[in-house]
N, C-alpha and C. Protein backbone atom coordinates (compact mmCIF):
# COMPACT_ATOMS: atom_id res chain seq x y z
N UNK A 1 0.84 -1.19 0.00
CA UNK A 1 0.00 0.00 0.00
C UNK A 1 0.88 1.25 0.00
N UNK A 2 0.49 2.73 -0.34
CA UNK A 2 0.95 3.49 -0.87
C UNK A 2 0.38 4.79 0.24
N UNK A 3 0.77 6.08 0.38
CA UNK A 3 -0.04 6.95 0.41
C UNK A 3 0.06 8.12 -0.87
N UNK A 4 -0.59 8.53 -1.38
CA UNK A 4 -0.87 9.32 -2.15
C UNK A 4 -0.88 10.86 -2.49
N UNK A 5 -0.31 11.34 -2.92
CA UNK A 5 -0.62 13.21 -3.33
C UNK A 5 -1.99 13.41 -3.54
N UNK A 6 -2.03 14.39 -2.30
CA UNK A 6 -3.78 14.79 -3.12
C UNK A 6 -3.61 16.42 -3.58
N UNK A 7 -4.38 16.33 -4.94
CA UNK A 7 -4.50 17.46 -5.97
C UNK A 7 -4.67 18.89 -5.16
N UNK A 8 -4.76 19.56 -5.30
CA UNK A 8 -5.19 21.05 -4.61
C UNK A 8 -5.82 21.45 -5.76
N UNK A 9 -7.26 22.47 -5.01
CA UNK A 9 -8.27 23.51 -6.01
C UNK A 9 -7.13 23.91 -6.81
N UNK A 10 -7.68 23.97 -8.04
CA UNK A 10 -6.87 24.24 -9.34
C UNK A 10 -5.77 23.37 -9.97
N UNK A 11 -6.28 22.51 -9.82
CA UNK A 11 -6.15 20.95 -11.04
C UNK A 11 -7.49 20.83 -11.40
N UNK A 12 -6.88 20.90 -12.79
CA UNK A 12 -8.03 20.71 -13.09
C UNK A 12 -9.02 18.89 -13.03
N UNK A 13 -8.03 18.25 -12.47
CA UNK A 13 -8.68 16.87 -12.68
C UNK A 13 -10.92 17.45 -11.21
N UNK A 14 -9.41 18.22 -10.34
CA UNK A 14 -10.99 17.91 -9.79
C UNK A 14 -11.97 18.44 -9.99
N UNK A 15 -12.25 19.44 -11.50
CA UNK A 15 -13.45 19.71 -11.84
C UNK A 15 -14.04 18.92 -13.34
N UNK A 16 -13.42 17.39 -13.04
CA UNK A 16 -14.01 16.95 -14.69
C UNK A 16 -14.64 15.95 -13.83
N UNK A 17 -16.21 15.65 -14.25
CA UNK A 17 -17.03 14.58 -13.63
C UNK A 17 -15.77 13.31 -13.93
N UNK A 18 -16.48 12.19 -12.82
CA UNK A 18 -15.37 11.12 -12.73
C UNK A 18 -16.15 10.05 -13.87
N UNK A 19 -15.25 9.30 -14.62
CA UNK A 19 -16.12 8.15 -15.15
C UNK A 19 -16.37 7.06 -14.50
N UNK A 20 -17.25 6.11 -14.80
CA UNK A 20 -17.87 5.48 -14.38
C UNK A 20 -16.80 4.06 -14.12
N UNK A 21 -16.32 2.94 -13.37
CA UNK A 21 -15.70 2.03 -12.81
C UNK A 21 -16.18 0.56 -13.84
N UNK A 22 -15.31 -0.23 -14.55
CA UNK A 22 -15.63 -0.70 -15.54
C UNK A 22 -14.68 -2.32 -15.41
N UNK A 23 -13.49 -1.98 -14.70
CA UNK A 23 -12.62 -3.18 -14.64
C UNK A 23 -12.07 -3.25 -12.76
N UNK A 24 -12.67 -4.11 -12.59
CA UNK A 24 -12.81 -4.48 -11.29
C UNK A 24 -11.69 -5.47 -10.97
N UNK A 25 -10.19 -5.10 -11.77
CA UNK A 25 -9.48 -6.41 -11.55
C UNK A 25 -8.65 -5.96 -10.38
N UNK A 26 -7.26 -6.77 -10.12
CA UNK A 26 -6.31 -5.94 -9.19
C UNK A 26 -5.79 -4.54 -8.62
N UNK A 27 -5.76 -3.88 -9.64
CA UNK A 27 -5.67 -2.60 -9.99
C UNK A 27 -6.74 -1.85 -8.85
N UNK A 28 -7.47 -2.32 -9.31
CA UNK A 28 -9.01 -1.08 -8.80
C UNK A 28 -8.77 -1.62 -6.86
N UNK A 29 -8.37 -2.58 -7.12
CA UNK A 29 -8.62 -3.37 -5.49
C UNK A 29 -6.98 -2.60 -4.62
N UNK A 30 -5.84 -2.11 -5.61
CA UNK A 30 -4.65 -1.80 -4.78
C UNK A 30 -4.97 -0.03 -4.60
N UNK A 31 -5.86 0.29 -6.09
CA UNK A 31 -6.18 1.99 -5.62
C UNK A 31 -7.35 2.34 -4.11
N UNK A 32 -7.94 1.24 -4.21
CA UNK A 32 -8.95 1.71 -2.91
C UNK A 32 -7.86 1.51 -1.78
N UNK A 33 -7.17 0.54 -2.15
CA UNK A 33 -5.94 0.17 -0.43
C UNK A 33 -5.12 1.64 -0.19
N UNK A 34 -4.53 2.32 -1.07
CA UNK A 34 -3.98 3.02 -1.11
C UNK A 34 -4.86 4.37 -0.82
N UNK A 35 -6.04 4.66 -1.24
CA UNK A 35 -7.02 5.53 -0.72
C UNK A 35 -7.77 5.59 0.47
N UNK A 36 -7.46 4.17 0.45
CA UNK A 36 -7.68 3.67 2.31
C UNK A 36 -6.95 4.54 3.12
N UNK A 37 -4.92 4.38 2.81
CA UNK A 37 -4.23 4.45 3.81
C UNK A 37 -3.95 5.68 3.47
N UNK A 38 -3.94 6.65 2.34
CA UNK A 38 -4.40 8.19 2.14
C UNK A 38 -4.76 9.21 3.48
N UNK A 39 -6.28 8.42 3.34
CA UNK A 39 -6.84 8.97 3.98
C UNK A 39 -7.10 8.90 5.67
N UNK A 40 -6.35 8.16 5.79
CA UNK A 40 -5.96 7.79 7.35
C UNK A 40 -4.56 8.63 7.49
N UNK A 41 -3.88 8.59 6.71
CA UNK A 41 -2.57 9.30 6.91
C UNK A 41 -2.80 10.76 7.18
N UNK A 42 -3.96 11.45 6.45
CA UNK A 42 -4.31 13.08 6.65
C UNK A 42 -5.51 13.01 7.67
N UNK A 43 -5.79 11.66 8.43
CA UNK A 43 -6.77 12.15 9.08
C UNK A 43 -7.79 12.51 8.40
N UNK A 44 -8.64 12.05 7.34
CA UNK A 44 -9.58 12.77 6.49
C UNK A 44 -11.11 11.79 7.52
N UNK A 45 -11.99 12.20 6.82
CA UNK A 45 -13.53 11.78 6.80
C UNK A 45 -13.54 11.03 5.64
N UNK A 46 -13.12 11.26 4.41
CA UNK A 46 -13.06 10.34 3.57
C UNK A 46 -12.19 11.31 2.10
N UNK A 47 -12.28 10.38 0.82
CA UNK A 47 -11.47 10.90 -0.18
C UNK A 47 -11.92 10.31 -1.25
N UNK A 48 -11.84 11.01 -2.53
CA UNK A 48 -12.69 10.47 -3.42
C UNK A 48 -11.43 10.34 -4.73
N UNK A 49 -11.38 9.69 -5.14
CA UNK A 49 -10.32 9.41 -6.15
C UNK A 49 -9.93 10.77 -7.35
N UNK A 50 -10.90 11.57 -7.61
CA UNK A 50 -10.24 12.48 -8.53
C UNK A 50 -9.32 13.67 -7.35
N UNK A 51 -8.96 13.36 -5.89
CA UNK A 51 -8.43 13.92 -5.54
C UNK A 51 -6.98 13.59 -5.11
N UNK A 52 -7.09 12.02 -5.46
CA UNK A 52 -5.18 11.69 -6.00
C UNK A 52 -4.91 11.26 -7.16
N UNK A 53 -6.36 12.16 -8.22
CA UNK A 53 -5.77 12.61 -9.79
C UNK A 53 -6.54 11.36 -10.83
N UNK A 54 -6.96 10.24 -9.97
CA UNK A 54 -7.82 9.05 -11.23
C UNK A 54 -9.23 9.46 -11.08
N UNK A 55 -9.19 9.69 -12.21
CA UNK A 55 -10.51 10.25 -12.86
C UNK A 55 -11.96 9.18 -12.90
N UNK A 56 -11.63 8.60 -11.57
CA UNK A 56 -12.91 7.25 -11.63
C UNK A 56 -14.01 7.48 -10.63
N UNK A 57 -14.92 6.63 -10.53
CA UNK A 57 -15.97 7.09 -9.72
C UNK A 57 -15.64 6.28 -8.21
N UNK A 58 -15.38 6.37 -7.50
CA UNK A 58 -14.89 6.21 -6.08
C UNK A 58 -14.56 6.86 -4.84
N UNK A 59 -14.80 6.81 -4.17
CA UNK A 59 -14.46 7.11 -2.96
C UNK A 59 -14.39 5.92 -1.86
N UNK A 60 -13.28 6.44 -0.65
CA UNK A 60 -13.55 6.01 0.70
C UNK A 60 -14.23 7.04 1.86
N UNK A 61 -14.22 6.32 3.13
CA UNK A 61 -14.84 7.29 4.41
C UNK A 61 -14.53 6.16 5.21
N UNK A 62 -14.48 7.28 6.37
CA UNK A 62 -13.98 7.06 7.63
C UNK A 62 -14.84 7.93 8.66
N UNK A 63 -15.68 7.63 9.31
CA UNK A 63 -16.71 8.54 9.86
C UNK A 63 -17.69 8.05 11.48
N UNK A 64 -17.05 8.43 12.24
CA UNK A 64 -17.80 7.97 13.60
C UNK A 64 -17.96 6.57 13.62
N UNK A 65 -16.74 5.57 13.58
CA UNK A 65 -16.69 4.42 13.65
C UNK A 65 -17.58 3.17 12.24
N UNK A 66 -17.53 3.82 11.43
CA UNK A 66 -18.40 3.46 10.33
C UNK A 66 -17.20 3.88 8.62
N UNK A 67 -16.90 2.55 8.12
CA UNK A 67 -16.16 3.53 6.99
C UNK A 67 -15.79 2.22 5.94
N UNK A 68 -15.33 2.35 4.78
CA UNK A 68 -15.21 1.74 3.76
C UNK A 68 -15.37 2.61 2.11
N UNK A 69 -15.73 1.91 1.58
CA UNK A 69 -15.61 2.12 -0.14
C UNK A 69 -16.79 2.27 -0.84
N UNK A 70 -16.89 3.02 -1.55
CA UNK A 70 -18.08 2.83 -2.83
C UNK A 70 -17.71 2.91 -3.97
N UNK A 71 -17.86 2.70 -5.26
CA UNK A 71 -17.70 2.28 -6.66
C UNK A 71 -18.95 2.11 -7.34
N UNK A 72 -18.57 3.63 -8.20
CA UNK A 72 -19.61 3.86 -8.67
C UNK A 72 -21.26 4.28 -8.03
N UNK A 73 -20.64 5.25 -7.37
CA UNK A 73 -22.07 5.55 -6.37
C UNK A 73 -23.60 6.82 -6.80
N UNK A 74 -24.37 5.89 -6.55
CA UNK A 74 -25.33 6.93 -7.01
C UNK A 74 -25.90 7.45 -5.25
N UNK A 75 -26.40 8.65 -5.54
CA UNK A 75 -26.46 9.66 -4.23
C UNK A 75 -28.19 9.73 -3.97
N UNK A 76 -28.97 9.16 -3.30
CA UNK A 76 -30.11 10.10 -2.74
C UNK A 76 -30.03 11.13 -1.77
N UNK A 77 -30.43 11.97 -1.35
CA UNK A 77 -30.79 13.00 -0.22
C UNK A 77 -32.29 13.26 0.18
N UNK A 78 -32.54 13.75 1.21
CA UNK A 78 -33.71 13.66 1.77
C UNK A 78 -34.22 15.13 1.85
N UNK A 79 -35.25 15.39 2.51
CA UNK A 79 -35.71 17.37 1.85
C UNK A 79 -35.04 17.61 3.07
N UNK A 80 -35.09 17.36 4.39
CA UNK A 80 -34.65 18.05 5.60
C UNK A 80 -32.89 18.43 5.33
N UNK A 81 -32.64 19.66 6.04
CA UNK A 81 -31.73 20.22 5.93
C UNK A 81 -30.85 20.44 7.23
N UNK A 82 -29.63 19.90 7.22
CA UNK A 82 -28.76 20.09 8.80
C UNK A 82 -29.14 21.91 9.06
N UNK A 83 -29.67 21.93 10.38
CA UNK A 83 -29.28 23.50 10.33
C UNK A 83 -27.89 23.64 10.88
N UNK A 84 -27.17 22.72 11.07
CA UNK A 84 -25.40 23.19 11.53
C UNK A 84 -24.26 22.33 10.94
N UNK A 85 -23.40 22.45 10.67
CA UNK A 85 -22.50 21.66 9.83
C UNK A 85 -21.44 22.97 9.11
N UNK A 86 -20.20 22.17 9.60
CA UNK A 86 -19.35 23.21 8.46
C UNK A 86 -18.59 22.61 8.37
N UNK A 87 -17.60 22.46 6.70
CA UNK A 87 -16.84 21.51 6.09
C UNK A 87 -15.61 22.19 5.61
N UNK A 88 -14.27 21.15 5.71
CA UNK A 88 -13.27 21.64 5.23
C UNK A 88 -13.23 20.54 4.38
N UNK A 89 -12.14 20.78 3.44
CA UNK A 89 -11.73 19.25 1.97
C UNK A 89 -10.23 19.43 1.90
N UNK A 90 -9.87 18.33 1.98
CA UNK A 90 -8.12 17.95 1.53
C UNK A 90 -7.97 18.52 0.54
N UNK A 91 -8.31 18.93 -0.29
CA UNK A 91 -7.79 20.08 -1.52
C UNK A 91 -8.21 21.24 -1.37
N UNK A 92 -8.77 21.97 -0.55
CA UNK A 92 -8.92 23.01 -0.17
C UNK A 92 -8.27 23.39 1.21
N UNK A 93 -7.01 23.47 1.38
CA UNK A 93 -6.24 22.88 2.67
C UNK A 93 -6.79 24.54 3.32
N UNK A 94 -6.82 24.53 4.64
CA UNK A 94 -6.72 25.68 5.42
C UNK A 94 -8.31 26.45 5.61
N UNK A 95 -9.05 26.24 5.13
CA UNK A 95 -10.25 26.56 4.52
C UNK A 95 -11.36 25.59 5.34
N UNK A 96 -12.37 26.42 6.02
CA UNK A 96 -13.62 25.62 6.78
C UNK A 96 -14.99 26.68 6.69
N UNK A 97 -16.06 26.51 6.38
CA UNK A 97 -16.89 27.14 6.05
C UNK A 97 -18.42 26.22 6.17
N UNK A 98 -19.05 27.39 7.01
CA UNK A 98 -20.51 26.43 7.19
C UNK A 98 -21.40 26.20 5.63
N UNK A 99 -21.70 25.17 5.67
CA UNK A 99 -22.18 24.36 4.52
C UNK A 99 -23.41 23.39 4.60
N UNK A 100 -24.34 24.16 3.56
CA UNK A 100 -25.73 23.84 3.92
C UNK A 100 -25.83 21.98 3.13
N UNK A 101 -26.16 21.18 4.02
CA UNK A 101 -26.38 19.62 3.27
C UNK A 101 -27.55 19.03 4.10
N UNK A 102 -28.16 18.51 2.78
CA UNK A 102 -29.05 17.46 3.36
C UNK A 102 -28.83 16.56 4.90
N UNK A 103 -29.99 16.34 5.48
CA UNK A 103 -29.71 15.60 7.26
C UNK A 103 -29.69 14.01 6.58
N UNK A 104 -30.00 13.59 5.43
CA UNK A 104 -30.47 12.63 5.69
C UNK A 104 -29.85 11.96 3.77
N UNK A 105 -29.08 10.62 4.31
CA UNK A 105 -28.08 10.58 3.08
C UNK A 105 -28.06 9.32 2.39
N UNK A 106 -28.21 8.74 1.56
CA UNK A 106 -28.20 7.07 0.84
C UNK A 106 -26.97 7.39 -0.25
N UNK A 107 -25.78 6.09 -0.50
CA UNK A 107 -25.27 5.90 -1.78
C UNK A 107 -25.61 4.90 -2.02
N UNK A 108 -25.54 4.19 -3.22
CA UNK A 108 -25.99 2.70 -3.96
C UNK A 108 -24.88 2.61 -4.50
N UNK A 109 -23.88 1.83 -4.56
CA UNK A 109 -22.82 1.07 -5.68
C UNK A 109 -22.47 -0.02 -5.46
N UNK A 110 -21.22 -0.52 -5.27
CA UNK A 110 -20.48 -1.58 -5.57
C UNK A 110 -19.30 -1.51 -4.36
N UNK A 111 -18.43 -2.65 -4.50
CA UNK A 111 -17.24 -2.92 -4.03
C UNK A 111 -16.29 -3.10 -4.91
N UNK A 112 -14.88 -3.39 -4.63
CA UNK A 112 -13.73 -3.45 -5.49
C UNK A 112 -14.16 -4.98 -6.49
N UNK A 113 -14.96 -5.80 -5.34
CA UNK A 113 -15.68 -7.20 -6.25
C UNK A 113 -16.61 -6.97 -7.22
N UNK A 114 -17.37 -5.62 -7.34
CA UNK A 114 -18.46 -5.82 -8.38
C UNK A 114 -20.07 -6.19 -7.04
N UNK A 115 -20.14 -5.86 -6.04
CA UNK A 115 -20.86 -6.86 -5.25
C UNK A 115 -21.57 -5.49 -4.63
N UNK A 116 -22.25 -5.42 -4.74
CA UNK A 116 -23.58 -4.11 -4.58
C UNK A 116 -23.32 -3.85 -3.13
N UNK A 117 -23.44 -2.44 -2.79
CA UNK A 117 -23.10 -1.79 -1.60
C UNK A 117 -23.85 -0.90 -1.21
N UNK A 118 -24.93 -0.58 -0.06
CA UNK A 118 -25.52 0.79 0.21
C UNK A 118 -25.01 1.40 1.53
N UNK A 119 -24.61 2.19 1.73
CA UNK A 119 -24.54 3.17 2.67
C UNK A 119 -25.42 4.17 2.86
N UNK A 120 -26.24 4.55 4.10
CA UNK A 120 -27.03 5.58 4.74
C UNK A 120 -26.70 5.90 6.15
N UNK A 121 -27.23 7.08 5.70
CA UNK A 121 -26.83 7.76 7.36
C UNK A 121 -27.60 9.00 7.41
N UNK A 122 -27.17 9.75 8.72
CA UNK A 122 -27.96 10.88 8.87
C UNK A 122 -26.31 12.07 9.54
N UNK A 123 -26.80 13.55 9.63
CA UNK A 123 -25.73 13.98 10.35
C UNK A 123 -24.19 14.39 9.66
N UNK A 124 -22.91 13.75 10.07
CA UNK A 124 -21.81 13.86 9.58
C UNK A 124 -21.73 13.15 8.56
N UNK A 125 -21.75 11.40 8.70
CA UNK A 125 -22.54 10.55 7.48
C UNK A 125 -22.63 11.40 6.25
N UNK A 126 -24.08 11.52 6.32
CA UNK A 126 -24.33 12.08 5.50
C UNK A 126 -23.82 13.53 4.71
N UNK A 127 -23.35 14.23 5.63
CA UNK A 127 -22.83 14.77 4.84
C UNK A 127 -21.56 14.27 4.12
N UNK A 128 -20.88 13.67 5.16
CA UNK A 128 -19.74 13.04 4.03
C UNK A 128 -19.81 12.24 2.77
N UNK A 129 -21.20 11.80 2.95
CA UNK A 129 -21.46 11.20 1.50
C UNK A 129 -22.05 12.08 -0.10
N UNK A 130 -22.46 13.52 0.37
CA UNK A 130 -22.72 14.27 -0.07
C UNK A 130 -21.08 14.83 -0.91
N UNK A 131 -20.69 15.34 0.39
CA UNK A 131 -19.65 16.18 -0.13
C UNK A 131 -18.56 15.22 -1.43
N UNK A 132 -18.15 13.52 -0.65
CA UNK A 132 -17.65 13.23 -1.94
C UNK A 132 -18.03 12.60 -2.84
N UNK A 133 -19.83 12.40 -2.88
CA UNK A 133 -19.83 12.33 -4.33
C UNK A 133 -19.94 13.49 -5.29
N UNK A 134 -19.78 14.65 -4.87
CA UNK A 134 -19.79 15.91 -5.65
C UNK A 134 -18.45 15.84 -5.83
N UNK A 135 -17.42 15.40 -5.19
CA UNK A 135 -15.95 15.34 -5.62
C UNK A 135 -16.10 14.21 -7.45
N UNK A 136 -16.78 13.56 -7.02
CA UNK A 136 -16.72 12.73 -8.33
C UNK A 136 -17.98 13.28 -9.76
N UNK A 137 -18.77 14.45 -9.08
CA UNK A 137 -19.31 14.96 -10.43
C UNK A 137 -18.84 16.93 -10.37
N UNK A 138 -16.80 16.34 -10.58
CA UNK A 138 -16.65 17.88 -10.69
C UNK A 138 -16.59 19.28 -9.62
N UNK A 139 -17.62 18.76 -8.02
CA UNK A 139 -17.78 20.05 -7.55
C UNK A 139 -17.05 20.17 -6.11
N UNK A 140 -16.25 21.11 -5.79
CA UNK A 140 -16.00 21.05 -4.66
C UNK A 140 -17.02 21.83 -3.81
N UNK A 141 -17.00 21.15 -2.38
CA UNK A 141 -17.53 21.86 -1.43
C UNK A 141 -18.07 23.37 -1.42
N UNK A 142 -16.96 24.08 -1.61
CA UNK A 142 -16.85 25.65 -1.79
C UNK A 142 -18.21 26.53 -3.16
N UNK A 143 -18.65 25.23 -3.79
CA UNK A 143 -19.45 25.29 -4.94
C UNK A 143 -20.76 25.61 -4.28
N UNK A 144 -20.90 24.79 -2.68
CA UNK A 144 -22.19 25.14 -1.99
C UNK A 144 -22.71 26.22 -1.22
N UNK A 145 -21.59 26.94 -1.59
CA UNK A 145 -21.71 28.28 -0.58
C UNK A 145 -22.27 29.34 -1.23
N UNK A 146 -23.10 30.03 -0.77
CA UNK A 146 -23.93 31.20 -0.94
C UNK A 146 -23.47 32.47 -0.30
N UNK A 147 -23.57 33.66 -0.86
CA UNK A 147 -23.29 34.86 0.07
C UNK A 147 -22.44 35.16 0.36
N UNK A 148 -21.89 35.88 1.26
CA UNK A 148 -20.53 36.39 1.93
C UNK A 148 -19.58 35.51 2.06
N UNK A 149 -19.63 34.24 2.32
CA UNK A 149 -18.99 33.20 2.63
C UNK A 149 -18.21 32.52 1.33
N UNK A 150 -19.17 32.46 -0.07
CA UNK A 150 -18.85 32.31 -0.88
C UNK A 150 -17.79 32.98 -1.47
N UNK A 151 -18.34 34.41 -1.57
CA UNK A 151 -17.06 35.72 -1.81
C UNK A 151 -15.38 35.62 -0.96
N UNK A 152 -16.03 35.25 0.86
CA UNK A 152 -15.16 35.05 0.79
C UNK A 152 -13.89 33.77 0.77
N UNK A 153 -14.48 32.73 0.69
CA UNK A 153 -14.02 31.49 0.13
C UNK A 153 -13.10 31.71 -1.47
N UNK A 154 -13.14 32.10 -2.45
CA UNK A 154 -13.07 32.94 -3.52
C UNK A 154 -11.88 33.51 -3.75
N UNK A 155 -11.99 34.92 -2.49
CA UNK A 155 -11.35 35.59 -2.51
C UNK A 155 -10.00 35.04 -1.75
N UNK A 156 -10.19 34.41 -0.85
CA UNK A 156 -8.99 33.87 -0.04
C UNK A 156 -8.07 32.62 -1.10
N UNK A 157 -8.84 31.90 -1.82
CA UNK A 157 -8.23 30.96 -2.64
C UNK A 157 -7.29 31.41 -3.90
N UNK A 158 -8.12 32.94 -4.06
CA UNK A 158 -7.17 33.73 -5.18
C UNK A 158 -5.61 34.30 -4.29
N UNK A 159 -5.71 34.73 -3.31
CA UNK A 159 -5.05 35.62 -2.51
C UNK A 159 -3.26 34.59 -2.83
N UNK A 160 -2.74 35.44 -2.15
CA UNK A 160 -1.18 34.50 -2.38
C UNK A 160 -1.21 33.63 -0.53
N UNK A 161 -1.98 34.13 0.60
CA UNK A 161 -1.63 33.36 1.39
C UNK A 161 -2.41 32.11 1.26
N UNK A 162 -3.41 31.98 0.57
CA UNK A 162 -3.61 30.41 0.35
C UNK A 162 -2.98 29.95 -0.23
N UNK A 163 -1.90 30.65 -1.18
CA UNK A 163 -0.94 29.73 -2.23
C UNK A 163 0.17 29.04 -1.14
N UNK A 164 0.31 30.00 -0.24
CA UNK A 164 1.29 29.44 0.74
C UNK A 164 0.79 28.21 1.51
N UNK A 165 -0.05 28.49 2.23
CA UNK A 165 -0.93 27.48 3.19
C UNK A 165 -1.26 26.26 2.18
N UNK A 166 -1.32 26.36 0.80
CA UNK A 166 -1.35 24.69 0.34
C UNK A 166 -0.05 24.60 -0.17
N UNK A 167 0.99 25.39 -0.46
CA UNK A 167 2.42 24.51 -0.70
C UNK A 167 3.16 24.16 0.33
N UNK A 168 2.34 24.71 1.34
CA UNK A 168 2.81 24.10 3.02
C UNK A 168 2.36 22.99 3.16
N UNK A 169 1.36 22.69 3.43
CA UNK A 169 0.42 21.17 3.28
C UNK A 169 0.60 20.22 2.14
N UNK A 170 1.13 20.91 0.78
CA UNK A 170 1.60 19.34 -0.05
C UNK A 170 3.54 19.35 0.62
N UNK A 171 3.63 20.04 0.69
CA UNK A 171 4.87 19.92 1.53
C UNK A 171 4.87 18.70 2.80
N UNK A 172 4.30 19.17 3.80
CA UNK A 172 3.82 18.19 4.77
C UNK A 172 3.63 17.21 4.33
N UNK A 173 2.69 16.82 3.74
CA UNK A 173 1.93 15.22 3.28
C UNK A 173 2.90 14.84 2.51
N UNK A 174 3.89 15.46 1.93
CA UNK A 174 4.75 14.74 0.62
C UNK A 174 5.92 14.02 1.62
N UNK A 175 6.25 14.13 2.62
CA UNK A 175 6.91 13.14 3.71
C UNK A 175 6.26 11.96 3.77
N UNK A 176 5.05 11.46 3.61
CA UNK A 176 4.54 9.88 3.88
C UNK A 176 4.03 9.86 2.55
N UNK A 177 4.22 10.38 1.63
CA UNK A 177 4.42 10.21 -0.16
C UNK A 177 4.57 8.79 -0.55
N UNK A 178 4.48 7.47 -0.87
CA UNK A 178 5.31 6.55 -1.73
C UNK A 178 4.32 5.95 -2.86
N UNK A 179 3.96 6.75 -3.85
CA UNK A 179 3.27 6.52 -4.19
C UNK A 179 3.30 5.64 -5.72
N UNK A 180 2.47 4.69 -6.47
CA UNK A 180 2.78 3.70 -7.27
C UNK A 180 1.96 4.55 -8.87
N UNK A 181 1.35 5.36 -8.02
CA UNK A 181 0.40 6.35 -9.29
C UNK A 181 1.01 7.96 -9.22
N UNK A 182 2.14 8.02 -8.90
CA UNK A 182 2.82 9.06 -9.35
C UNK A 182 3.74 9.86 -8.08
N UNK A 183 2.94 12.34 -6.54
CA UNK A 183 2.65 12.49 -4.77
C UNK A 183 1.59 14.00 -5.51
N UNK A 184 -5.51 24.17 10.50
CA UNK A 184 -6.41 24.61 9.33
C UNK A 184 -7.26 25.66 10.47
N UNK A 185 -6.22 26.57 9.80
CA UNK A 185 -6.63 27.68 10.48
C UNK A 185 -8.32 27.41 9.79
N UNK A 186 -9.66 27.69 10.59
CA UNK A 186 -10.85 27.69 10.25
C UNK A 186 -11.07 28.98 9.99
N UNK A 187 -11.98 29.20 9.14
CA UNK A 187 -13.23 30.35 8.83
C UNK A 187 -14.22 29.86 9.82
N UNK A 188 -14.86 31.20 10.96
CA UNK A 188 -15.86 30.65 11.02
C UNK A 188 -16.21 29.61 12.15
N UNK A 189 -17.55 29.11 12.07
CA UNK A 189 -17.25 27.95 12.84
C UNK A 189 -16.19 26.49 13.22
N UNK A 190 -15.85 26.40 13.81
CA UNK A 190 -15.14 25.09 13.24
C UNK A 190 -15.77 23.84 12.69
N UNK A 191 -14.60 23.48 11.41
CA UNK A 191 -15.00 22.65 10.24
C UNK A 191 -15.60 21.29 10.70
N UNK A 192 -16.47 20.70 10.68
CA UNK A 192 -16.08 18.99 11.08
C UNK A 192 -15.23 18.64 9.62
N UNK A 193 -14.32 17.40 10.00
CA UNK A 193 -13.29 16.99 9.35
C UNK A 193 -13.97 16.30 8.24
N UNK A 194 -15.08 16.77 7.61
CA UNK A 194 -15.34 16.17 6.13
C UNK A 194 -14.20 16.24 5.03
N UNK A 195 -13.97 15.05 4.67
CA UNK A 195 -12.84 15.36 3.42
C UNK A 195 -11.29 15.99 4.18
N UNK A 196 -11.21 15.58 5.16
CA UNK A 196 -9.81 16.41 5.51
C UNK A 196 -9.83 17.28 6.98
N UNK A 197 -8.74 17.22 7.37
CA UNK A 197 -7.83 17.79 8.10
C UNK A 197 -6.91 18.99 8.04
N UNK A 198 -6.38 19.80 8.30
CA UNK A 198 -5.19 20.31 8.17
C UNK A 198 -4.21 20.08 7.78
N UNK A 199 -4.06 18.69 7.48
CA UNK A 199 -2.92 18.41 6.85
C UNK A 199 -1.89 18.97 5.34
């Protein structure tokens, strides 16, 4: 197993929807191991594959004693709305911002076997299942923000001290780097660790 480089806002991999999971041989079974130990290495909530650059439909999570894989996941949501929740993402290093998501969360896919998988939840769950399957159709987090928050989410990502604060953090993470596929100060409320850490 490997740990992995994850992309930072502005690659473009993480705004191209992910394709769909098609060969379920070895391969697909050593990238989830390695997205496994990814995302344990930064401390994440979970990680979705176009954020160590493969353009496939996947993710892992790690979430209040509950965690594993999906492949190829399709997303329901429910009408009720968390009124509290705020999210940071491993490619948006330094960055936490309250973020409006569904309370109530379903994915449908697969395993690295091909062998049908559902996950539901309510709460953090759910939002973590929210946030990375929007990692796999193109959108980051920061896409959900409305208003002032948005502006200033925006504005801070243009600025040069976020350029610093993420060549600090691929700096950091590039120490437990070995990879076979190539390598927080909050806003606001504090973030729950959807998608990441400070690292």
């Amino acid at each position: 197993m490997a740990v992995l480089p994850i992309r930072i806002v502005g690659d473009p991999v993480l705004r191209t929807p992910s394709e769909e999971v098609t060969d379920f041989g070895p391969d697909l079974a050593r990238l989830v191991r390695d997205m496994e130990e990814t995302m344990l290495d930064v401390e994440g909530a979970g990680l979705a594959a176009p954020q160590v650059g493969v353009n496939l439909r996947i993710f892992t999570y790690s979430v209040e004693g509950r965690g594993g894989h999906v492949v190829n996941p399709v997303l329901e949501v429910g009408e009720t709305l968390q009124t509290e929740g705020s999210e940071g993402c491993l490619s948006v290093p330094g960055l936490g911002y309250r973020t409006v998501r569904a309370d109530w969360a379903r994915v449908r896919g697969v395993d690295v076997h091909g062998a049908p998988i559902e996950v539901e939840g309510t709460g953090l769950l759910a939002r973590c299942l929210q946030h990375e399957t929007d990692h796999l159709d193109g959108r980051l987090y920061i896409d959900c923000l409305e208003g002032p928050e948005r502006k200033d989410a925006l504005r801070r990502i243009r600025d040069g001290q976020f350029n610093q604060i993420a060549q600090s953090t691929q700096s950091t993470r590039a120490r437990s780097v070995g990879s076979v596929f190539g390598a927080m100060s909050r806003h606001g409320s504090p973030a729950h660790r959807t998608d990441g850490g400070t690292r």
